[in-house]
Protein backbone atom coordinates (compact mmCIF):
# COMPACT_ATOMS: atom_id res chain seq x y z
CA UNK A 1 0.16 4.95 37.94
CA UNK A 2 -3.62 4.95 39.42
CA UNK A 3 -6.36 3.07 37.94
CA UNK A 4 -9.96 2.63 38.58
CA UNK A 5 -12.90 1.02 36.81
CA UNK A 6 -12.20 2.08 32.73
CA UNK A 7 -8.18 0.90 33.78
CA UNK A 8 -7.23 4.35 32.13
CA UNK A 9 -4.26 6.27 33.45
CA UNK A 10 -4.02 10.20 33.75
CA UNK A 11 -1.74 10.22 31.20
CA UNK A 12 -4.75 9.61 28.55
CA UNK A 13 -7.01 12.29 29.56
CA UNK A 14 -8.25 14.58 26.78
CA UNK A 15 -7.24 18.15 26.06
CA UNK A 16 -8.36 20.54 29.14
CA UNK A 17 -10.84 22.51 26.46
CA UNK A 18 -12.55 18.93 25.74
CA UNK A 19 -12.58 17.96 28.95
CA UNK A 20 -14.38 21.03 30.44
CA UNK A 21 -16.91 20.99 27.53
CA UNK A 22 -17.70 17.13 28.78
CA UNK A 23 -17.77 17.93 32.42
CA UNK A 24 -20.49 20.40 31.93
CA UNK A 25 -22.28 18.04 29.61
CA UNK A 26 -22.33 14.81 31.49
CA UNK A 27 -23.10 16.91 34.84
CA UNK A 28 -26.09 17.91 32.84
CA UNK A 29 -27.44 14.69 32.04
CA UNK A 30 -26.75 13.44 35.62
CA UNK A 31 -29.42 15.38 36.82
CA UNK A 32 -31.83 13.54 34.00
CA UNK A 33 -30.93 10.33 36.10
CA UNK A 34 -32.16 9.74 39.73
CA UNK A 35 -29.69 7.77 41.88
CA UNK A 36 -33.00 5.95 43.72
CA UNK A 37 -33.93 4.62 39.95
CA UNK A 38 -31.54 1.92 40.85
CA UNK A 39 -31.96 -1.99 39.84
CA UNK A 40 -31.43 -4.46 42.39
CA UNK A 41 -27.66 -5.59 42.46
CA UNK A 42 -27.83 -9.78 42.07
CA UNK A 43 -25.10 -11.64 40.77
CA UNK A 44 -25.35 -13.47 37.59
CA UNK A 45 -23.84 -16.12 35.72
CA UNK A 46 -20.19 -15.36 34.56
CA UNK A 47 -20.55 -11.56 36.20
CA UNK A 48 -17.13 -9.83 37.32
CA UNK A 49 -16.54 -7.25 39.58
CA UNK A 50 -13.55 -5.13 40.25
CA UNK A 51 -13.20 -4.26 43.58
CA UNK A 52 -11.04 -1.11 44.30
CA UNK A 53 -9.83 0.12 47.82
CA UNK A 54 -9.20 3.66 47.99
CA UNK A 55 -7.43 5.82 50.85
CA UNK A 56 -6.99 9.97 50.16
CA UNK A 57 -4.84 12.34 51.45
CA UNK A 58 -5.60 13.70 55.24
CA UNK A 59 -8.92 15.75 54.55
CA UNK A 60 -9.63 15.03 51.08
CA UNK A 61 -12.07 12.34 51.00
CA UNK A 62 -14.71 14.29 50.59
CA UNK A 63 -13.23 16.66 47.39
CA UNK A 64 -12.28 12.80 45.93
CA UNK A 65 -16.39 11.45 46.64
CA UNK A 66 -17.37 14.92 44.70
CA UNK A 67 -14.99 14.25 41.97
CA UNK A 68 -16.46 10.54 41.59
CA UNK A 69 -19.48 12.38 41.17
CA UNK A 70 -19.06 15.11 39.26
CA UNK A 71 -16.81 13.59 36.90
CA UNK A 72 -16.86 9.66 36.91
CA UNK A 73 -20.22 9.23 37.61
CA UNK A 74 -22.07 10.72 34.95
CA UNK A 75 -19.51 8.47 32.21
CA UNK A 76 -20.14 5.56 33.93
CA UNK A 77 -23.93 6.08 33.94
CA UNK A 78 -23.65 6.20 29.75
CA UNK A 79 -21.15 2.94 29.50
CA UNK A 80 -23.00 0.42 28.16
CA UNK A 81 -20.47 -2.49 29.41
CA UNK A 82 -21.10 -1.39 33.03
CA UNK A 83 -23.59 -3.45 34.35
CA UNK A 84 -23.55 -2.23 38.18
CA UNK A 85 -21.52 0.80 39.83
CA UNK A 86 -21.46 1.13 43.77
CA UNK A 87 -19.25 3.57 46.11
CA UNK A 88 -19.37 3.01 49.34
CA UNK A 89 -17.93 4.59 52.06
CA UNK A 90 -15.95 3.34 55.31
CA UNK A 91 -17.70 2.92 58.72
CA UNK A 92 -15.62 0.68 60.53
CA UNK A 93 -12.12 -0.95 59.23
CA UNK A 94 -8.65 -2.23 60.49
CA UNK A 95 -7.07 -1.31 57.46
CA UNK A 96 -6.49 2.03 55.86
CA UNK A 97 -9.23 2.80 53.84
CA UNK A 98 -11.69 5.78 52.73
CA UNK A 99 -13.76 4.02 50.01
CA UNK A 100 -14.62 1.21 48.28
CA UNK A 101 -16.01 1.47 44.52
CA UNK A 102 -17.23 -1.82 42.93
CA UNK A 103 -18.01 -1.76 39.36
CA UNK A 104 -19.75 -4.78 37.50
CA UNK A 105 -19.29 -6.12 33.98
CA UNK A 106 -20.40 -9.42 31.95
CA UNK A 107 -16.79 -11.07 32.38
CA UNK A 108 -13.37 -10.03 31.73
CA UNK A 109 -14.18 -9.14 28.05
CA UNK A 110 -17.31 -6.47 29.18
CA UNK A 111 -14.35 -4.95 30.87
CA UNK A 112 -12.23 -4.60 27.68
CA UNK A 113 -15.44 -2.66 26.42
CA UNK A 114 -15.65 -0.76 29.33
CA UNK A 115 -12.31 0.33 29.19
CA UNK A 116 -12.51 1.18 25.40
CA UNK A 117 -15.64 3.20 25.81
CA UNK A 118 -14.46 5.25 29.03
CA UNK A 119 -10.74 5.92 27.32
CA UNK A 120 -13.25 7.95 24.29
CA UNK A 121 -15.07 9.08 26.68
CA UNK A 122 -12.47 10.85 28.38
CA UNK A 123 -12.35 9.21 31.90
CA UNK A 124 -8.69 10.00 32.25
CA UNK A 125 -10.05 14.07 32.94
CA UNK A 126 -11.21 12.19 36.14
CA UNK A 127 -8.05 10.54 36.77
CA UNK A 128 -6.33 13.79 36.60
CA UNK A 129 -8.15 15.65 39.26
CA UNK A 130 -8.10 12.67 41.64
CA UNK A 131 -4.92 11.15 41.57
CA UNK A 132 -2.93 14.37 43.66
CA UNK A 133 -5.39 13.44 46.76
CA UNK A 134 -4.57 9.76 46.28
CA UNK A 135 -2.78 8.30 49.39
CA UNK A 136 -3.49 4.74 47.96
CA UNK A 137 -5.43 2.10 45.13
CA UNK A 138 -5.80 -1.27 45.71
CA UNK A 139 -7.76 -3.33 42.83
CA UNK A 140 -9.18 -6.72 42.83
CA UNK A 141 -10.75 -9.05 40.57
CA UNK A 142 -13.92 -11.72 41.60
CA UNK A 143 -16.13 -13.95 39.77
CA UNK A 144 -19.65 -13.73 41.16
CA UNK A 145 -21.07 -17.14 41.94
CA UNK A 146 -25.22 -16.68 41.69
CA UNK A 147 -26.33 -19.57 43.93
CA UNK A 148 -24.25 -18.71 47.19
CA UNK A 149 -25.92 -15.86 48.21
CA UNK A 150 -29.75 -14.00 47.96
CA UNK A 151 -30.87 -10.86 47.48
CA UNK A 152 -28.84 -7.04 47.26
CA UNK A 153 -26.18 -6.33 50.16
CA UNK A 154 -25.72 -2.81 48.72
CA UNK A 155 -29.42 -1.56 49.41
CA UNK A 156 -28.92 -2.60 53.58
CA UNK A 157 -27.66 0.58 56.21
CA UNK A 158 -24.56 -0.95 56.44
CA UNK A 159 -22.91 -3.81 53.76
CA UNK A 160 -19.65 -5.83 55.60
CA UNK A 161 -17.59 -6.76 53.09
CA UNK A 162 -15.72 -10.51 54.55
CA UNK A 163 -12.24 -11.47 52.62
CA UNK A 164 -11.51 -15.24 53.11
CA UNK A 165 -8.23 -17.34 52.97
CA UNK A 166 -9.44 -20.99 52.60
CA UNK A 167 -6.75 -24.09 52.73
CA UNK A 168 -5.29 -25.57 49.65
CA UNK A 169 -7.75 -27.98 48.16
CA UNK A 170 -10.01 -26.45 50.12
CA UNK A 171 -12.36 -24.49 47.61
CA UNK A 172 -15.04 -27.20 47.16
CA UNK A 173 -15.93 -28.03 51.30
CA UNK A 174 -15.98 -24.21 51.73
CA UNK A 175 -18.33 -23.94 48.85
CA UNK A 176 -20.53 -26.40 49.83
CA UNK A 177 -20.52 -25.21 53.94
CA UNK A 178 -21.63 -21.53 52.74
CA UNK A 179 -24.52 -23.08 50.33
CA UNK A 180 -25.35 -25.63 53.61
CA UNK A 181 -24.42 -23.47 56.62
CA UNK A 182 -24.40 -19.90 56.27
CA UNK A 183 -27.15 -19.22 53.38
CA UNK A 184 -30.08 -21.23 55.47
CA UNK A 185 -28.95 -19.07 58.67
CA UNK A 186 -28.70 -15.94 56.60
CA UNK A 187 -32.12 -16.07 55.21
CA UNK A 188 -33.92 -17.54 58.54
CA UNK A 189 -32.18 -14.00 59.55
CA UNK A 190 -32.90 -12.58 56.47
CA UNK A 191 -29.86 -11.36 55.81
CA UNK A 192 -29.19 -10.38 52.19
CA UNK A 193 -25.56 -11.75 51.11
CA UNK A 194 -23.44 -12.73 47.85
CA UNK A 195 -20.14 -14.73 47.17
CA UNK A 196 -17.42 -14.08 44.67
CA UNK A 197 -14.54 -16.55 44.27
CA UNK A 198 -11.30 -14.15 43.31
CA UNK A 199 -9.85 -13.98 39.36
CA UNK A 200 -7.07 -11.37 41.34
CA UNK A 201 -6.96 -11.18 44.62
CA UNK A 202 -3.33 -11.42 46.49
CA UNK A 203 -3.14 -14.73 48.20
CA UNK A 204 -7.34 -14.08 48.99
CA UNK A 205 -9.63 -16.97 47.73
CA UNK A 206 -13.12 -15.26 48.38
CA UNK A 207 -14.86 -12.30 49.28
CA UNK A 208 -18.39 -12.52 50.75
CA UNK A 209 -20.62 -8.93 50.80
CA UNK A 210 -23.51 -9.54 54.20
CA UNK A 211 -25.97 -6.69 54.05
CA UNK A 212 -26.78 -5.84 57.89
CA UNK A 213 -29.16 -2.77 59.34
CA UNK A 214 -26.32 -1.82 62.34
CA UNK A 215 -23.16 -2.43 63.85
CA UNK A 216 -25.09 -4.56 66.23
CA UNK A 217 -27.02 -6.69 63.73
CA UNK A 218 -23.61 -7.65 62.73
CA UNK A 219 -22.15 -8.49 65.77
CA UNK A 220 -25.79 -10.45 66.42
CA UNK A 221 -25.40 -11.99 63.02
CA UNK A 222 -21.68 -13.43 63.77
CA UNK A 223 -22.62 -14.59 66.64
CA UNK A 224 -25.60 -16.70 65.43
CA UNK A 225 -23.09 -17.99 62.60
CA UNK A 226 -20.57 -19.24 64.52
CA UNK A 227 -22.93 -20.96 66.90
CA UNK A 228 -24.71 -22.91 63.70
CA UNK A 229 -24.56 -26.03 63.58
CA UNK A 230 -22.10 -27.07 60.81
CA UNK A 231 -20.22 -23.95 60.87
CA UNK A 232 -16.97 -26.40 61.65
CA UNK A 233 -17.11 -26.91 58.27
CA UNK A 234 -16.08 -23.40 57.28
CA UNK A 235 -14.03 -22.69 60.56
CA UNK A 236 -11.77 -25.55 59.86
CA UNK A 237 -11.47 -24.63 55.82
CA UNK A 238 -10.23 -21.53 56.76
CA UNK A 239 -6.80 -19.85 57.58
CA UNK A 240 -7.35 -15.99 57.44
CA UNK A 241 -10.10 -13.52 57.20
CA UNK A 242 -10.70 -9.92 56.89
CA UNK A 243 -13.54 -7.79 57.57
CA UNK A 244 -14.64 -4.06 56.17
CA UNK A 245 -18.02 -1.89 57.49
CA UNK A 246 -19.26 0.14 54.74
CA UNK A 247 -21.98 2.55 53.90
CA UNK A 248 -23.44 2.52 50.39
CA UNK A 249 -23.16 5.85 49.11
CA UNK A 250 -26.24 7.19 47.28
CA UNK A 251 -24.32 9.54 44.96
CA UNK A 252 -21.86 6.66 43.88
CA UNK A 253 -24.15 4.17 42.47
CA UNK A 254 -25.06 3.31 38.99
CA UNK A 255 -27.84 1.06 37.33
């Protein structure tokens, strides 16, 4: 059964008279909200974000991006537990994948409020439209961790999203390489990033999001990380990685 942020399954969406009558409502006060109104995204103490992967069916990705904002985004704009919403979309990936949505609450329990508030407010009308495009939903869980990164991936051209696998008894040295290692590159670079150490993540121990302005500023900027000095540290703390291009999309973002 799919889920997204609000954890609400079709099953729960109101009666098709109610949820018409709130389409047409929130899509009115969308328009009362400009998308470029937008905070800066920086991590904060005891912040979660759940990470969802999404692929649709042949062809539909577009229909399911209108449906996120014609019918999700307007309900996550008026949740109060939501601290952050971003979509973005794929640019370059090696594993199947159409979008990424990342929604941001003040721990676990601001999610339990989230998902009280969107199950009134009738989120699973969403659910229903989306879920018969839906190849596949992958969620994940982090805990953002405020001093090992700077500044908002989300508002670069392009935002590479960096899974690591790190050694057991490893957490601490891989820590304390990105605060040493990577964060005095990235801002000599400046090169907006953040760190989140995973609550759920399937056998992953951290996900790092590196804001860069092209396909070649990345390659440029992995290039000038692996040749730091130090970056041993991290290299030899590390068993697996995985790497994801996106595109924030303007449409999909919240607060």
């Amino acid at each position: 059964m799919a889920r997204w942020p609000g954890g609400i399954s079709p099953s729960n969406r109101p009666p098709p008279g109610i949820a018409a009558f709130l389409g047409v409502l929130l899509i009115g006060m969308a328009v009362l909200v400009s998308p470029r109104d937008l905070k800066s995204q920086v991590p904060v103490t005891g912040e979660v974000r759940q990470i969802v992967s999404l692929s649709f069916l042949p062809g539909t990705a577009g229909e399911a991006v209108d449906l996120f904002e014609r019918l999700a985004v307007p309900l996550y704009r008026q949740d109060p537990a939501m601290e952050h919403f971003r979509g973005f979309s794929e640019v370059e990936s090696s594993i199947p994948l159409d979008l990424i949505v990342v929604s941001s609450f003040d721990g676990m329990a601001g999610m339990d409020r989230s998902n009280e508030f969107l199950a009134g407010a009738g989120i699973g009308a969403f659910y229903s439209r989306v879920a018969p495009v839906l190849s596949r939903h992958h969620d994940q869980f982090i805990e953002m961790i405020p001093d090992l990164g700077r500044a908002d991936p989300s508002a670069s051209p392009r935002t590479v999203l960096v899974w690591y696998r790190v050694v057991p008894g490893g957490s601490a040295d891989f820590e304390s390489a990105v605060r040493d290692v990577v964060l005095p590159l990235e801002e000599a670079m400046d090169v907006p990033s953040q760190t989140g150490r995973f609550l759920l993540g399937d056998g992953w121990h951290y996900l790092r999001f590196v804001g860069v302005e092209s396909l070649g500023a990345y390659q440029a900027y992995w290039a000038a990380l692996r040749q730091a000095e130090g970056y041993s540290r991290i290299d030899g703390r590390v068993t697996a990685t995985r790497e994801v291009i996106v595109r924030a999309l303007e449409g999909l973002s919240v607060r």
